[in-house]
Protein backbone atom coordinates (compact mmCIF):
# COMPACT_ATOMS: atom_id res chain seq x y z
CA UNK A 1 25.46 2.07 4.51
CA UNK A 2 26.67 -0.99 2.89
CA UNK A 3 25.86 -2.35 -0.39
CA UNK A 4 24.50 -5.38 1.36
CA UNK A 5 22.21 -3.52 3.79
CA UNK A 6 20.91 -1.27 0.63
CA UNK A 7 20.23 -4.07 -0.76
CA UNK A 8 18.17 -5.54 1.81
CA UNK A 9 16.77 -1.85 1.50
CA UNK A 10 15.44 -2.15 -1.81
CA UNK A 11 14.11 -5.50 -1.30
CA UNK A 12 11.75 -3.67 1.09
CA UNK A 13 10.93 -1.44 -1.22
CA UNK A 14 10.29 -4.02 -4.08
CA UNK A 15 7.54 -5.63 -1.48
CA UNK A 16 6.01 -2.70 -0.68
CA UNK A 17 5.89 -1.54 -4.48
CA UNK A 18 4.54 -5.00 -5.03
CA UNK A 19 1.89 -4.90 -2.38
CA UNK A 20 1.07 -0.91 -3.57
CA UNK A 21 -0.06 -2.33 -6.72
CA UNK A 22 -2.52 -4.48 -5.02
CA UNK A 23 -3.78 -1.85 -3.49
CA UNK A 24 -3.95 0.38 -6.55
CA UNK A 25 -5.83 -2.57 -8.53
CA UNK A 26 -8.15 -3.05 -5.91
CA UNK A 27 -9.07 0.58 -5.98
CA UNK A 28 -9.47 0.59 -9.58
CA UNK A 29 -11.77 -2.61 -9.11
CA UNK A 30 -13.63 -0.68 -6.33
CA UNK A 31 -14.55 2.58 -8.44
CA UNK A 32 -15.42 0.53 -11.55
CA UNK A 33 -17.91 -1.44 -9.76
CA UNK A 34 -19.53 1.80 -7.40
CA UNK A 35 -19.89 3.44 -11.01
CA UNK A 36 -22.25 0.74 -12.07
CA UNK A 37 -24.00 -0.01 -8.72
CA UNK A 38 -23.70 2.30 -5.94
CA UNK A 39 -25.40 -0.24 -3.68
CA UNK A 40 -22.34 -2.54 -4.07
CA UNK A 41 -20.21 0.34 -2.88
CA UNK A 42 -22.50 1.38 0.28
CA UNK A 43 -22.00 -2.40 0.87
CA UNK A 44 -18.04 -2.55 0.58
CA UNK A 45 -18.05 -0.06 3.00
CA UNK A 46 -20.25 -0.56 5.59
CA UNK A 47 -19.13 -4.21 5.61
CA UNK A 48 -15.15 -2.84 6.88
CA UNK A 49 -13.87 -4.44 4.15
CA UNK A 50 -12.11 -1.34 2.78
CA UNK A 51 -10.17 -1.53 6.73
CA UNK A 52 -8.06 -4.09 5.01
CA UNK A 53 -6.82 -1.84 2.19
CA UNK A 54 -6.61 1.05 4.60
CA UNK A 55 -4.16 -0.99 6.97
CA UNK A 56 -2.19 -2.28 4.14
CA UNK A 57 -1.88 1.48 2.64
CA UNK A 58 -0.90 2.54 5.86
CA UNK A 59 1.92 -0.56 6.19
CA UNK A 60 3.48 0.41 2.56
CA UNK A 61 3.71 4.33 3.77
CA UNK A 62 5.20 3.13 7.24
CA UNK A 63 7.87 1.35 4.84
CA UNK A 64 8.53 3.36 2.72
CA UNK A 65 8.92 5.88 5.55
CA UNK A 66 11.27 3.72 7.70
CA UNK A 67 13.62 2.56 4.24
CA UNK A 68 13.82 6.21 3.47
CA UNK A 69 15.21 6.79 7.24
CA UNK A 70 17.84 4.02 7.16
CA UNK A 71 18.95 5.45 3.90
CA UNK A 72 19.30 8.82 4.62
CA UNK A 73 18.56 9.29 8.46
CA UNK A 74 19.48 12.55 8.56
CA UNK A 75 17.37 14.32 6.22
């Protein structure tokens, strides 16, 4: 692999990191505020808005998956 197309590799990565850390802080925000009001967390969840984070969870492991596979594609 070139060190152009690694590059465009990491780049991937860095996105994906970025976006996992949107994900993570949402989480946080998610227990803090069941904690205090479990009726705000039956809410989140019967409302599908937790299918967003679940879809974009699911997106960072598909990339993460698919960078580690052009990197090493044999292992």
């Amino acid at each position: 692999m070139t060190n152009e197309e690694l590059l465009k590799q990491s780049e991937t990565l860095a996105k994906a990191w970025e976006s996992m850390k949107v994900s993570v802080d949402s989480l946080s925000l998610i227990i803090a505020l069941t904690r205090d009001d479990k009726a705000w967390g039956k809410y989140y969840f019967e409302s599908h808005l937790a299918d967003n984070l679940e879809d974009n969870l699911l997106n960072i492991s598909k990339t993460m998956f698919d960078v580690s596979n052009a990197i090493c594609p044999e292992e």
